[in-house]
Protein backbone atom coordinates (compact mmCIF):
# COMPACT_ATOMS: atom_id res chain seq x y z
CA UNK A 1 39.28 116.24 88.56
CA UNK A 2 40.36 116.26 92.11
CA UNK A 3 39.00 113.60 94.11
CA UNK A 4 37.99 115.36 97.29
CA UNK A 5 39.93 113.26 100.56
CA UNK A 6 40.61 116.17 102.61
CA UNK A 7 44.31 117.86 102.76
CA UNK A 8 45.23 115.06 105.23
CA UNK A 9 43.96 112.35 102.74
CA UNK A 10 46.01 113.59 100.52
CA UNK A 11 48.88 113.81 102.25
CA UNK A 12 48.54 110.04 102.99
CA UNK A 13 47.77 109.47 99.25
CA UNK A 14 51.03 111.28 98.58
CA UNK A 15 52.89 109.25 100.82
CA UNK A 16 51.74 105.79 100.35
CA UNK A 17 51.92 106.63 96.28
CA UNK A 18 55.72 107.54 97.12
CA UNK A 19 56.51 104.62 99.38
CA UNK A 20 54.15 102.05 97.71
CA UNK A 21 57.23 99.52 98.01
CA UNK A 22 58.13 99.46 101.44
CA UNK A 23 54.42 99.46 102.56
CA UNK A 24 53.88 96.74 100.42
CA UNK A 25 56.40 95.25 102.20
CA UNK A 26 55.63 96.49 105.89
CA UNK A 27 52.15 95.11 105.23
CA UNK A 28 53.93 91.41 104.21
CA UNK A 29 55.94 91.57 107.45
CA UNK A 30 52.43 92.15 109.23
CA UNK A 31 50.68 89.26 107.76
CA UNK A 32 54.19 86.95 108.30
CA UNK A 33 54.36 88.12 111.58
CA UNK A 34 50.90 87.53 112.92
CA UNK A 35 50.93 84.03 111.20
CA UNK A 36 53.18 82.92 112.93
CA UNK A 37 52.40 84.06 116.20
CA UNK A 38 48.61 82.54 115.55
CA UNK A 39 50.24 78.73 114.00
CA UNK A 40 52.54 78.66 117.39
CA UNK A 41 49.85 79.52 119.77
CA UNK A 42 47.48 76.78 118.41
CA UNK A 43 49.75 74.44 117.17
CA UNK A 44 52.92 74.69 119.58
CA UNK A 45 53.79 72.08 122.05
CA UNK A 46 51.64 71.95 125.22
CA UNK A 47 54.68 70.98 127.39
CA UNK A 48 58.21 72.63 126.87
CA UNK A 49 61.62 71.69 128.80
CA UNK A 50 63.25 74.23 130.68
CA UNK A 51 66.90 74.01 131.42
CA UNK A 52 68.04 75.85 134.79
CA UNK A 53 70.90 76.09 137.01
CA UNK A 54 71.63 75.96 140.49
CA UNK A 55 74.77 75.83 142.96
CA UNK A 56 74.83 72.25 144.62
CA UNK A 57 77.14 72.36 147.97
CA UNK A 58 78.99 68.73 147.26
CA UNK A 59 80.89 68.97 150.46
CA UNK A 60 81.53 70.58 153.40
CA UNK A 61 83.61 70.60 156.95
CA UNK A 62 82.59 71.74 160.21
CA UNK A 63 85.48 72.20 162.90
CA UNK A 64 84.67 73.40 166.62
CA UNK A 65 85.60 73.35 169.76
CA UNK A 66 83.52 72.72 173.44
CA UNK A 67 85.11 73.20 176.81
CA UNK A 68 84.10 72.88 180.44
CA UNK A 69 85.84 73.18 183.84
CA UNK A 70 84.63 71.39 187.14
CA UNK A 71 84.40 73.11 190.19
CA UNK A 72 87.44 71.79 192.50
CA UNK A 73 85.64 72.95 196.23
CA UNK A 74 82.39 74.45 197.46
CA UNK A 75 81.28 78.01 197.90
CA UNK A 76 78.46 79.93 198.22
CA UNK A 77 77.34 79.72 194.52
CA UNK A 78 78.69 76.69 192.97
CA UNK A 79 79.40 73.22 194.73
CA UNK A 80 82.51 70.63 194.61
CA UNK A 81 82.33 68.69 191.15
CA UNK A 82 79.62 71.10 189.37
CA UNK A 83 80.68 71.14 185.59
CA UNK A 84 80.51 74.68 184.17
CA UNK A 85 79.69 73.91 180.73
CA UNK A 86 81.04 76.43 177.10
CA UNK A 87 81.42 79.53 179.88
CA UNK A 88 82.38 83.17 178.41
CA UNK A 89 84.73 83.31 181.57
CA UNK A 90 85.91 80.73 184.22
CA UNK A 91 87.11 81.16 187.92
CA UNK A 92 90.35 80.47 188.12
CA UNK A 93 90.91 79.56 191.48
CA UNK A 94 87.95 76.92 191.98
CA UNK A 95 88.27 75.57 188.21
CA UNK A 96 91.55 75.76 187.27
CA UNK A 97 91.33 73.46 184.79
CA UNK A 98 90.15 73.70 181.58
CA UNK A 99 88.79 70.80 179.37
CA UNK A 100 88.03 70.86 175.94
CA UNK A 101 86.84 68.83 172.89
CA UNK A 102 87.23 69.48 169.42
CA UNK A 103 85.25 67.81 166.99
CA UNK A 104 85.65 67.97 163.07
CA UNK A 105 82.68 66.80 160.83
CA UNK A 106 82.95 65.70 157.36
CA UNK A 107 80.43 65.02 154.54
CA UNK A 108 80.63 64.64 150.75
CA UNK A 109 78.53 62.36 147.99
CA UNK A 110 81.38 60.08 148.20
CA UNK A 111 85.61 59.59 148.74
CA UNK A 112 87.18 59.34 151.92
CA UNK A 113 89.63 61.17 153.30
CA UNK A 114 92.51 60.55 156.00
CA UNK A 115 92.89 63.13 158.79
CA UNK A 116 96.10 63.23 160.93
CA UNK A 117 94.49 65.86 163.76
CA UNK A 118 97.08 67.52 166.62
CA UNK A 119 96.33 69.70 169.40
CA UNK A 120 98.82 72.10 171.45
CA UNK A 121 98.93 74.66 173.56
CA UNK A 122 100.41 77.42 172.34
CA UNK A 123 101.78 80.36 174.42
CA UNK A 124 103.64 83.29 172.20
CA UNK A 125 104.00 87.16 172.95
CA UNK A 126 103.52 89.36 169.35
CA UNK A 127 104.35 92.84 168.91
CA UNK A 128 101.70 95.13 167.50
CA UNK A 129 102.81 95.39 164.08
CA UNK A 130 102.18 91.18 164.26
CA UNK A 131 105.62 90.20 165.02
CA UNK A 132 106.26 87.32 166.74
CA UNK A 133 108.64 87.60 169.59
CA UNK A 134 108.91 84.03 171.49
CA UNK A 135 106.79 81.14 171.13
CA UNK A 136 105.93 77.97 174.04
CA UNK A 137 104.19 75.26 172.01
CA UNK A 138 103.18 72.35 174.26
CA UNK A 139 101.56 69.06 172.79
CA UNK A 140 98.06 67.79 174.36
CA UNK A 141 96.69 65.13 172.01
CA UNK A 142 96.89 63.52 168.43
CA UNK A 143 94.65 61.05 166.80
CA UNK A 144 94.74 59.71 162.86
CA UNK A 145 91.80 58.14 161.43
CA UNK A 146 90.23 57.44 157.94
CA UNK A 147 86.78 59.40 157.36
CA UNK A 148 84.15 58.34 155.02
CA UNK A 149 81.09 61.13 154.57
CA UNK A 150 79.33 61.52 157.50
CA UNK A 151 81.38 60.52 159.97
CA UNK A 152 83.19 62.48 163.04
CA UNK A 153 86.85 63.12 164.17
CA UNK A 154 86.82 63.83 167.82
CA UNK A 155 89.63 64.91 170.15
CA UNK A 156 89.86 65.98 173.71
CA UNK A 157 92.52 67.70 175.83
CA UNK A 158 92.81 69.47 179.35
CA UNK A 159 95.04 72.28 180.67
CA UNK A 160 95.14 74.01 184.11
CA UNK A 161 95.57 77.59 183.57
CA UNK A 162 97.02 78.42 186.77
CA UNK A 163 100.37 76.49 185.52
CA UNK A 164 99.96 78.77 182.12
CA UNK A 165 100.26 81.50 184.02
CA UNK A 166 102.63 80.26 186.04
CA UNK A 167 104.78 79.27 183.00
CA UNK A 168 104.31 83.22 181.27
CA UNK A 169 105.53 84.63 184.38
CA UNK A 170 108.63 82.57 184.45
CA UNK A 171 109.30 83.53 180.89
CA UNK A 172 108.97 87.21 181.60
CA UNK A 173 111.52 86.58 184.53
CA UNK A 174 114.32 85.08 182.46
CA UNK A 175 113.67 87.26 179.23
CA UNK A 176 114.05 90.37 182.50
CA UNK A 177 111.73 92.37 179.62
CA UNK A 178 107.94 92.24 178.81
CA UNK A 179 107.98 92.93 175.12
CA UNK A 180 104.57 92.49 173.12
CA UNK A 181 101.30 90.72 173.97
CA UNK A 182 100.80 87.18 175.01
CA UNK A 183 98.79 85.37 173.83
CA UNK A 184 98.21 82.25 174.95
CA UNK A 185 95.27 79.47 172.53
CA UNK A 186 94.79 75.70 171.85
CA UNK A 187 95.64 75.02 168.43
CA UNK A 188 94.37 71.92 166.24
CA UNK A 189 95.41 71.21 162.98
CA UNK A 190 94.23 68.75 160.80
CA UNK A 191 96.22 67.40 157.62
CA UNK A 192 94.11 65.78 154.94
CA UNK A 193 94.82 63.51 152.40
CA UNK A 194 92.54 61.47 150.03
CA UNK A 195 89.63 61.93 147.67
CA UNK A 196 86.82 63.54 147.51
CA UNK A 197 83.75 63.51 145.16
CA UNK A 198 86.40 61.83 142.73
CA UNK A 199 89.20 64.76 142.99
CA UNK A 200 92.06 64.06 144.94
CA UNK A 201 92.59 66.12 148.47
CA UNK A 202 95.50 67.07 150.08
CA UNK A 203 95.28 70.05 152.42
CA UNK A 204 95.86 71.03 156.23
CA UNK A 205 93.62 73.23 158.42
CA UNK A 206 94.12 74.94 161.34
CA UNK A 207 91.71 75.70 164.17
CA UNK A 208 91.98 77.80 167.06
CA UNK A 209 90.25 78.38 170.93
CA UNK A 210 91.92 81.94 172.51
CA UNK A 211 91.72 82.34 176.21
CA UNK A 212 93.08 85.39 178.52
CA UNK A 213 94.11 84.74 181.60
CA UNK A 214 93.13 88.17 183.83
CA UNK A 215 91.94 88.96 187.45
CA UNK A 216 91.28 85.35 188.57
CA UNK A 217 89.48 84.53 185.76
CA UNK A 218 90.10 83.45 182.27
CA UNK A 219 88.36 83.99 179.55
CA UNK A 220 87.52 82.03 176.56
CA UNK A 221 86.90 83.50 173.26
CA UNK A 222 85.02 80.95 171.23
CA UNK A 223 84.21 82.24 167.88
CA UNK A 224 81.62 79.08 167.09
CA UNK A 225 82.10 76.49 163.89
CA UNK A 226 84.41 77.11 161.32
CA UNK A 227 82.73 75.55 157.87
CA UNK A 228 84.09 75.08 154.89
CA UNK A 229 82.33 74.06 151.90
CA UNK A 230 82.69 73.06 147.77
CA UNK A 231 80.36 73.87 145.53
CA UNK A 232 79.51 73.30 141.73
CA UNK A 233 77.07 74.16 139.41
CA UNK A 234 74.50 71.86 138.34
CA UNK A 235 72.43 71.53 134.95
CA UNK A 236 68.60 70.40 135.32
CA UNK A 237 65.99 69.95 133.47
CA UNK A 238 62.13 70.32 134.40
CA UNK A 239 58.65 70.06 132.02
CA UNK A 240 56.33 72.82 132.67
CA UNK A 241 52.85 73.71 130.83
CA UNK A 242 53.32 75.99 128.19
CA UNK A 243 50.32 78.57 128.79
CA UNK A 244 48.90 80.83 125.73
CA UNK A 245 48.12 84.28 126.46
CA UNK A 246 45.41 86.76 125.01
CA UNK A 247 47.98 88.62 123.53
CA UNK A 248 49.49 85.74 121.42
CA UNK A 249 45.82 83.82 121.29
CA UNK A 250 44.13 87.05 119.35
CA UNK A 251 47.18 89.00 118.81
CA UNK A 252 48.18 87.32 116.18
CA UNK A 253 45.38 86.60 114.28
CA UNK A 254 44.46 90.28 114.11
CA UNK A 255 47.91 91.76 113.06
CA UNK A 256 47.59 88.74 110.18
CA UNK A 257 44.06 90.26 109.33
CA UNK A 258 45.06 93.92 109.59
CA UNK A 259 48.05 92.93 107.49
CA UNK A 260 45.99 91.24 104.70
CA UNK A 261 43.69 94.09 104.75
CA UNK A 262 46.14 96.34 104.21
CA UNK A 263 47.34 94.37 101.17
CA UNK A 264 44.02 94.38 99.58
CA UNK A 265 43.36 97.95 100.03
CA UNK A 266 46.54 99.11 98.74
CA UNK A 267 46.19 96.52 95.72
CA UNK A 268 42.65 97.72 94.75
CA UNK A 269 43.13 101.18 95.73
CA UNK A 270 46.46 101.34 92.97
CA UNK A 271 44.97 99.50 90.32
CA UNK A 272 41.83 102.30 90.18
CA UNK A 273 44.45 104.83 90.37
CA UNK A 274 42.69 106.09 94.14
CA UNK A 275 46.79 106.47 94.74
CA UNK A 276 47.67 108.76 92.09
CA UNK A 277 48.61 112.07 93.18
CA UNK A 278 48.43 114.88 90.07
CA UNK A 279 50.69 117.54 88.97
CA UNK A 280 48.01 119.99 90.72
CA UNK A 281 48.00 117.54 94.14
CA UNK A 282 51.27 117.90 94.58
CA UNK A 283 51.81 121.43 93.84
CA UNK A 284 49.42 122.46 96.54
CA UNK A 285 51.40 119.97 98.76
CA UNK A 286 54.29 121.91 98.02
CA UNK A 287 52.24 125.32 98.82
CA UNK A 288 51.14 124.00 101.98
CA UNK A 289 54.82 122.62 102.88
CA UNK A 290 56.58 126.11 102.35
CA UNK A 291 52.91 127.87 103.88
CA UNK A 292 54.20 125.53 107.55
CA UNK A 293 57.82 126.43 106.79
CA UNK A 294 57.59 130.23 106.50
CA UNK A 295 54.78 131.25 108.47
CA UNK A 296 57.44 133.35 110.79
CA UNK A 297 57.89 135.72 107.59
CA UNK A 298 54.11 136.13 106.74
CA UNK A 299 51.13 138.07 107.74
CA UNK A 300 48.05 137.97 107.24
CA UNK A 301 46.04 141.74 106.37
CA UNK A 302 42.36 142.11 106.24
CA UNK A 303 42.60 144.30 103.22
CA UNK A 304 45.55 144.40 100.46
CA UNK A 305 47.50 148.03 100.31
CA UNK A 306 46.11 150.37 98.71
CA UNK A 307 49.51 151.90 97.16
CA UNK A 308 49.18 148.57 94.79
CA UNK A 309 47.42 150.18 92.21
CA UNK A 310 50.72 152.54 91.76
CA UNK A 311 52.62 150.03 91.54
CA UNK A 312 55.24 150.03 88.23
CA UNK A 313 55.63 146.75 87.84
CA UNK A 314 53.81 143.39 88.88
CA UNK A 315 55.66 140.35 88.95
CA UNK A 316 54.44 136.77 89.94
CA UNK A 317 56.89 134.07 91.39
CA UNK A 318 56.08 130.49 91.02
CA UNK A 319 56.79 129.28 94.73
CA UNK A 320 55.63 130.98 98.11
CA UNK A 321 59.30 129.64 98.90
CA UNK A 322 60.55 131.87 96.05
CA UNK A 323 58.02 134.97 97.30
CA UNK A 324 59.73 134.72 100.72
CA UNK A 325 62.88 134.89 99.41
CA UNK A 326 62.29 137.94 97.96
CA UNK A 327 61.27 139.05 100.80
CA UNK A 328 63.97 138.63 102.84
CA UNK A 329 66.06 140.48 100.32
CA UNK A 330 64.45 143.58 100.20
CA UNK A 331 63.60 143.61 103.84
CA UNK A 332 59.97 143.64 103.77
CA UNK A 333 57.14 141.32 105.05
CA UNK A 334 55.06 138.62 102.95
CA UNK A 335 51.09 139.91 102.99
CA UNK A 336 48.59 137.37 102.99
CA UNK A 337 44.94 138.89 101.65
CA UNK A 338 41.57 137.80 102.43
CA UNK A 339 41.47 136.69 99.36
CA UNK A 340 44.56 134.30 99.52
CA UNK A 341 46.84 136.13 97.87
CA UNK A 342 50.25 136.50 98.93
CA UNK A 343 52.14 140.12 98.01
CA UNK A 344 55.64 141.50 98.64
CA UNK A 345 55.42 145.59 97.67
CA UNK A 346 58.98 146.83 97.76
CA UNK A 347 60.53 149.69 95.60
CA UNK A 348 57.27 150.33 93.37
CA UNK A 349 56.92 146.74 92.19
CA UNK A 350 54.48 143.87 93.52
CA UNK A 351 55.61 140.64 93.88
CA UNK A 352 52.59 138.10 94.04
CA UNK A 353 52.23 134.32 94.71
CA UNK A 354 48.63 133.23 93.70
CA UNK A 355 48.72 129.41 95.44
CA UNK A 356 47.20 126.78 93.47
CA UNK A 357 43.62 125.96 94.97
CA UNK A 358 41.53 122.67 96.13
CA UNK A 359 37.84 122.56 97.13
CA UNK A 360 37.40 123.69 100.32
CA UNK A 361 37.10 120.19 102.12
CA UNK A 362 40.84 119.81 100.73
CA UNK A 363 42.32 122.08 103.44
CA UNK A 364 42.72 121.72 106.97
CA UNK A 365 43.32 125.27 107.89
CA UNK A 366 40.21 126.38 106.08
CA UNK A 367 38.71 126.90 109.04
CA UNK A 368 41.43 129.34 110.05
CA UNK A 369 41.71 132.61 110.01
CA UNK A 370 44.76 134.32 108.33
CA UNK A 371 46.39 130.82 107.63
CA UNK A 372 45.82 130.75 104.03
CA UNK A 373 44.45 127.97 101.72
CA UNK A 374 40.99 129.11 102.10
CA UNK A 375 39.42 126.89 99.44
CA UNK A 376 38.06 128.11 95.82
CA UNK A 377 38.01 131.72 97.02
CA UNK A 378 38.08 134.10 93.85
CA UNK A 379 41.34 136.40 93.90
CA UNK A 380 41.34 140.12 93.41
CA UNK A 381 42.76 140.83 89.56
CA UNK A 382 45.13 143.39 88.99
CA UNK A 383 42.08 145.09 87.01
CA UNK A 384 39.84 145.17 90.31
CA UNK A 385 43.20 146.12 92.36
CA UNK A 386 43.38 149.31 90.31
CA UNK A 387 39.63 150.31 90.45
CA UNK A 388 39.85 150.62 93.81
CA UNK A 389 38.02 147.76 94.74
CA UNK A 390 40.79 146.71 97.86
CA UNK A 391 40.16 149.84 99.79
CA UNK A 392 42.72 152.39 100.59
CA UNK A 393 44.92 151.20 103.32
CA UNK A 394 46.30 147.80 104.67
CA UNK A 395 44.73 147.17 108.06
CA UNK A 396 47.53 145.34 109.43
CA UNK A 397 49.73 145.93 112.51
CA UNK A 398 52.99 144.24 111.10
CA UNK A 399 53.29 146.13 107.43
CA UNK A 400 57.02 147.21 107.21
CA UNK A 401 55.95 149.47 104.45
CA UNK A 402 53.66 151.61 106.37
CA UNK A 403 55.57 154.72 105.96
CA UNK A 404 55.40 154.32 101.98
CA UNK A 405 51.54 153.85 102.06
């Protein structure tokens, strides 16, 4: 006998009974799973060591220059001997002469390094395209001195303009041609040779100061510190609190328990044969499958045709799938009846599919009209078909055999 579950019970019946191994087995997985998430939560480490990175600068090298001309005689705004101190612009005609000071810083964890450090004046006209046409270089100061980390190379110079310009102009004369742009900078460059953080160094930087001479002034274009730096990447370790969630604290612990479940109610639930799905089971499965599949090529009539009972010849398939079929190959339209019966009338002969039946708590479309499966419903008989009892017409608006009726 049946054992009433519903249509969707027995669907899942059907499907654990066909997959019993791998539910088994997704059930395990559950209760392995879980387990182990509960044993780390209350067992695991309170403490765990986290490894991180993080760039360390190891070195670096700050080169820059100052400058500063003193006022030569009074005026209205500035006196004799006031120091105009890292100007934008200077007047050329009451400070003519520029002073500067460059400075070049060096640290490290360790190594020293020694710095041979020149400055020049350099004076040079350059085409646009960055070609050099002439070039003046004139030697202010050089120093050489052995730097540990931390200490300071400093170097100082002075230049009066007015004999740069001076100077440009009397190039211009004797070339007879202005070609280019001059330019006119100090330059300091600073070879190094040593080591460093236990590598060896041996490199040369230069630095530079611009200045345009223009309208009784000159300008300065100081573009600030110029810092180089090394860096490398560094491994460290810190302890922090490991902290145990809800999720992992009760997480766990329930899948294990929802797992084990499982387990016990498939175990129990097989060995009393609650699993077994019977011939009659699954052939209403099957009706129900090919009921979903089809439903485009059915329709459901309040009363069966009444041209049945002249029918020549009656013929039953053993599949809805099979009815449908025919169907489709004589053109016509699967009928459903009240009384869940499904008919194909097509040249004289009936073609019926009487679906196999469950009680009516079996079916989840009971409840619906016209979508078949309505329970332990008696079906019509051939007999009653040709006494009359189905009435005389089909009361449907979809019957492509209207015109035979």
């Amino acid at each position: 006998m049946v054992n009433v579950m519903g249509s969707r019970g027995l669907r899942v019946r059907a499907a654990v009974d066909r997959y019993l191994g791998v539910v088994v087995l997704a059930l395990a997985v559950l209760v392995v799973v879980g387990g182990g998430v509960a044993y780390d939560a209350h067992t695991g480490p309170d403490e765990r060591t986290e490894t991180t990175t993080e760039q360390v600068v190891t070195w670096n090298a700050t080169g820059q220059f100052a400058h500063e001309a003193t006022v030569v005689e009074d005026t209205r705004v500035f006196d004799a001997g006031e120091t105009l101190t890292n100007r934008t612009q200077y007047f050329q005609r009451i400070a003519p002469t520029l002073e500067g000071t460059f400075t070049y810083d060096y640290a490290a964890s360790n190594g020293s390094l020694t710095a041979n450090a020149s400055t020049a004046l350099v004076v040079r006209s350059v085409t646009d395209d960055g070609t050099e046409q002439w070039r003046v270089t004139e030697p202010l100061d050089r120093t050489e001195r052995t730097l540990a980390p931390g200490e300071t190379l400093r170097m100082g110079f002075e230049q009066n303009v007015t004999a740069v310009e001076t100077t440009v102009e009397e190039i211009r004369s004797e070339l007879g041609a202005t070609v280019g742009t001059t330019e006119t900078f100090f330059e300091t460059t600073v070879a190094l040779d040593g080591r460093r953080n236990g590598e060896p160094v041996e490199t040369t930087r230069s630095y530079r100061l611009p200045f345009t001479i223009e309208d009784g002034v000159y300008r300065v274009n100081d573009s600030g510190p110029d810092v180089q730096s090394g860096e490398r990447t560094v491994l460290t370790e810190r302890t922090v609190p490991v902290t145990t969630g809800p999720l992992r604290s009760y997480g766990g612990p329930l899948l294990a328990i929802v797992g084990l479940g499982g387990l016990l109610g498939v175990a129990v639930s097989h060995r009393r044969g609650w699993l077994d799905v019977g011939d009659r089971e699954r052939a209403y499965l099957d009706y129900r499958s090919d009921r979903r599949e089809f439903d485009e090529w059915i329709t459901a009539v309040d009363t069966p045709p009444a041209r049945l009972a002249d029918a020549d010849d009656r013929i039953e398939t053993a599949t809805l799938g099979g009815l449908v079929d025919l169907a489709i190959d004589t053109d016509r339209r699967v009928l459903e009846t009240p009384a869940d019966r499904y008919l194909v009338v097509a040249d004289g002969t009936v073609y019926s599919y009487d679906p196999p039946s469950l009680p009516r708590g079996d079916d989840p479309l009971a409840a619906s009209g016209g979508a078949g499966g309505r329970g332990d419903v008696e079906t019509q008989t051939d007999d009653a078909i040709e006494a009359g009892e189905t009435g005389d017409h089909a009361e449907t608006a979809d019957d492509p055999d209207e015109d035979e009726s």
